[in-house]
N, C-alpha and C. Protein backbone atom coordinates (compact mmCIF):
# COMPACT_ATOMS: atom_id res chain seq x y z
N UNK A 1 70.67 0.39 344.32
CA UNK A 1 70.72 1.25 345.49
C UNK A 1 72.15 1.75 345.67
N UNK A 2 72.45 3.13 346.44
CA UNK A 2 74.01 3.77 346.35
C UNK A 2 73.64 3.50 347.73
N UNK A 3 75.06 3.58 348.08
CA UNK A 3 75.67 3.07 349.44
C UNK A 3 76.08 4.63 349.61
N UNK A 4 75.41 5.43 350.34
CA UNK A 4 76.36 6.40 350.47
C UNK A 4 76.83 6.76 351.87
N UNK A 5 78.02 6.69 351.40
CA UNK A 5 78.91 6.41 352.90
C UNK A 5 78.83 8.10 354.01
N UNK A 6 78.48 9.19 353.49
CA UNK A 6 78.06 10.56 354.90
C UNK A 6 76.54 10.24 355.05
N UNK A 7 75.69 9.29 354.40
CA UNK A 7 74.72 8.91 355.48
C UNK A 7 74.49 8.11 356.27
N UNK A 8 75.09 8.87 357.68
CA UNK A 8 75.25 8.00 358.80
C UNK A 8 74.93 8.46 360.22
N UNK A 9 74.15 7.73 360.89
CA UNK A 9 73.55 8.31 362.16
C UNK A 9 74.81 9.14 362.71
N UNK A 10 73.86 10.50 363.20
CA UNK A 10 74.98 10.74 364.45
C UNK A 10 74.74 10.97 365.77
N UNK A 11 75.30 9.90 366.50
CA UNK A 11 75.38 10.11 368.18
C UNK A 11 76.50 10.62 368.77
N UNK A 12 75.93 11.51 369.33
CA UNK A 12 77.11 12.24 370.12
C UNK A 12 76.28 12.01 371.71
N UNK A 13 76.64 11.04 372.59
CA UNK A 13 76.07 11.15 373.91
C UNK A 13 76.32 12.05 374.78
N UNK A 14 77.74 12.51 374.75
CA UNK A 14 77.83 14.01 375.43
C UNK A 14 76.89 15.29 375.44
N UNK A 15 76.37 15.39 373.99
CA UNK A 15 75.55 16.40 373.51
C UNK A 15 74.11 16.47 373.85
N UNK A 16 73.85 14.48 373.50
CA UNK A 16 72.46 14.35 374.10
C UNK A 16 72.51 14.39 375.70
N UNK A 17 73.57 14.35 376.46
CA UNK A 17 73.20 14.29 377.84
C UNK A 17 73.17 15.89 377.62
N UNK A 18 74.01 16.94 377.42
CA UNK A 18 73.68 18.31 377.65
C UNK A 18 72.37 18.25 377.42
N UNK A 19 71.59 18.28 376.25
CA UNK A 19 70.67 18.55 375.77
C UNK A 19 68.77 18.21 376.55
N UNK A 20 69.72 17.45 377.40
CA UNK A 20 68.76 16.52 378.62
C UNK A 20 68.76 17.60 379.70
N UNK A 21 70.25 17.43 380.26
CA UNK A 21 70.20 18.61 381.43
C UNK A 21 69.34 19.99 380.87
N UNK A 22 69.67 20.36 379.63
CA UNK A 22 69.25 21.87 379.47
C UNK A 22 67.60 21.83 379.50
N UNK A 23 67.28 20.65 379.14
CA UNK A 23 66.03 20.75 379.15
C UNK A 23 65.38 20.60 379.99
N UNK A 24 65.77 19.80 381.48
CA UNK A 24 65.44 19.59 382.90
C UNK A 24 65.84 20.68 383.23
N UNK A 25 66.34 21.51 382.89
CA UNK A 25 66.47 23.58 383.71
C UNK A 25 65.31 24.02 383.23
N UNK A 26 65.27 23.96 381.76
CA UNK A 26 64.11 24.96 381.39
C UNK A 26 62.76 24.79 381.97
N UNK A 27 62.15 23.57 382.02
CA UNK A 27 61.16 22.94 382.38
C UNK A 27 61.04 23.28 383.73
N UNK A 28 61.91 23.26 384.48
CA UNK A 28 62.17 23.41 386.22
C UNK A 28 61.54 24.96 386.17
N UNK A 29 62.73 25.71 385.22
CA UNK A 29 62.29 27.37 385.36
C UNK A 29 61.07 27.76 385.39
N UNK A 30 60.24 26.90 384.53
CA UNK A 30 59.19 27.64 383.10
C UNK A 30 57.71 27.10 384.65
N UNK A 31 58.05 25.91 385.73
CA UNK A 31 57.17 25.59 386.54
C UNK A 31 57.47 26.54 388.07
N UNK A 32 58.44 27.04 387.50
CA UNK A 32 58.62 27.68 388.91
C UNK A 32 58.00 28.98 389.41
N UNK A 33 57.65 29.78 390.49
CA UNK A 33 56.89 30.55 390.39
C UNK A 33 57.81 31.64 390.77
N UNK A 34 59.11 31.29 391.55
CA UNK A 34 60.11 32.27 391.20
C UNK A 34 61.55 31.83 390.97
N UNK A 35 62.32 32.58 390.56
CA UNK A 35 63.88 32.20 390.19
C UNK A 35 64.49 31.21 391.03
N UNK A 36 64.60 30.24 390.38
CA UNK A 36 65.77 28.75 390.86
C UNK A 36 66.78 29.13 391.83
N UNK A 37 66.70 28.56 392.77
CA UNK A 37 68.00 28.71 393.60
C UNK A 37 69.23 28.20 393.07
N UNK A 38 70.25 28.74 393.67
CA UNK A 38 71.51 27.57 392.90
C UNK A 38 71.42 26.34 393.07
N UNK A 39 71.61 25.99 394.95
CA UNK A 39 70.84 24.80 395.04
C UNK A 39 69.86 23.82 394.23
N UNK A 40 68.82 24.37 394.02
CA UNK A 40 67.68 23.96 392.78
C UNK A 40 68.19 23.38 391.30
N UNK A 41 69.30 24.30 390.87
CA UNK A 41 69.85 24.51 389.69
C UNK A 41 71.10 23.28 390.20
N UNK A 42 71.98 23.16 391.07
CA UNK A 42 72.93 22.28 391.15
C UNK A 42 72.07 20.49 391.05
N UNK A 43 71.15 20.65 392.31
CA UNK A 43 69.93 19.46 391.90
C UNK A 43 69.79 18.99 390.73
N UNK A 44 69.18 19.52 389.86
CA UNK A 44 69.03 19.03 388.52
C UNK A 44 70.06 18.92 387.57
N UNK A 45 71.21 19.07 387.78
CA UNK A 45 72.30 19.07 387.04
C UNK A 45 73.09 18.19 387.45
N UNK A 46 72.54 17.67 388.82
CA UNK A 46 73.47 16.04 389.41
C UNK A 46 74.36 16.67 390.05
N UNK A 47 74.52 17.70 390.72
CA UNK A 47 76.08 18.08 390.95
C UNK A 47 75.86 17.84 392.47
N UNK A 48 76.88 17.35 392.95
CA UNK A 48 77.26 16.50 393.84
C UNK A 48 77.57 18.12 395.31
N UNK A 49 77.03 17.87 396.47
CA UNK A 49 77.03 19.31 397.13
C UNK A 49 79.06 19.17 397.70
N UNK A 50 79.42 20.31 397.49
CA UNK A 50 81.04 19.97 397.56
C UNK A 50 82.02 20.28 396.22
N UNK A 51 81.00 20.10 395.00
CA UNK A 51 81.54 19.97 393.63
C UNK A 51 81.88 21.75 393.57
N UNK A 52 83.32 21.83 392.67
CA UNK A 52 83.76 23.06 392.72
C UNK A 52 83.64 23.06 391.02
N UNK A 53 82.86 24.20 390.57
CA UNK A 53 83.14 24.32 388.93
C UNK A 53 83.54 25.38 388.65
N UNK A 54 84.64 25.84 388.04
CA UNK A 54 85.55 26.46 387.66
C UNK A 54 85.13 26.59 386.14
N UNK A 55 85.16 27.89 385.89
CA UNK A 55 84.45 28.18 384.48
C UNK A 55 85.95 29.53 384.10
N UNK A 56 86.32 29.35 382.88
CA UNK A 56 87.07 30.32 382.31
C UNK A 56 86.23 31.77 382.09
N UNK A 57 85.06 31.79 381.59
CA UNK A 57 84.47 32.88 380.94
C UNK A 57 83.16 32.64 382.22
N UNK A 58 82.37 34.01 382.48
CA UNK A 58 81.43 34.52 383.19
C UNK A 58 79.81 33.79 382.64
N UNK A 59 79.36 33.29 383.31
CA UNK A 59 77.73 32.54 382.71
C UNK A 59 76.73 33.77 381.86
N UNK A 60 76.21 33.69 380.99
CA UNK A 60 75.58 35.00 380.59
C UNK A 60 74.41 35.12 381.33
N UNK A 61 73.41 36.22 381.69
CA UNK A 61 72.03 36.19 382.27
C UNK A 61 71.14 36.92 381.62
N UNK A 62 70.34 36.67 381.21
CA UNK A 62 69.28 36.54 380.20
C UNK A 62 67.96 37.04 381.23
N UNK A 63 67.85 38.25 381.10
CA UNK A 63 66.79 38.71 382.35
C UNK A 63 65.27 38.38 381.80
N UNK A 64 64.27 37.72 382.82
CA UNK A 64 62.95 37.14 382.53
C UNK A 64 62.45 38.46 381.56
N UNK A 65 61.30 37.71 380.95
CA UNK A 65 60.56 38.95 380.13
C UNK A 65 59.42 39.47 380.82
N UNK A 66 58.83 40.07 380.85
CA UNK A 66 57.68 40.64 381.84
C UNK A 66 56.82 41.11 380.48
N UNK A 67 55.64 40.08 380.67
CA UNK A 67 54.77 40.85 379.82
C UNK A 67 55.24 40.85 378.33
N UNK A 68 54.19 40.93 376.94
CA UNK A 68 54.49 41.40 376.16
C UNK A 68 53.60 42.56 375.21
């Protein structure tokens, strides 16, 4: 048997917690019957009411699809 040393689990818990939050938005969105409040959106993201987030670059918005 080879020992090969780059096969090796990778955990990144930072990534899996993003990957958690992003998926508790989508799920939230995809049940909702209209657009998330911020409120709604701060909720599921844990953010504490008071919390100031400061972002360098503008959030992108991705307008719903209607129909195909």
């Amino acid at each position: 048997m080879v020992d090969d040393q780059l096969n090796v689990p990778l955990v990144d818990a930072e990534l899996l917690e993003e990957v958690e939050l992003t998926t508790n938005l989508i799920i939230a969105a995809s049940e909702a019957d209209t657009m998330l409040s911020q409120a709604a959106v701060d909720d599921l993201l844990g953010l504490v009411e008071g919390t100031v987030v400061e972002l360098n670059r503008p959030i992108p918005f991705q307008p719903a699809r209607r129909g195909a």
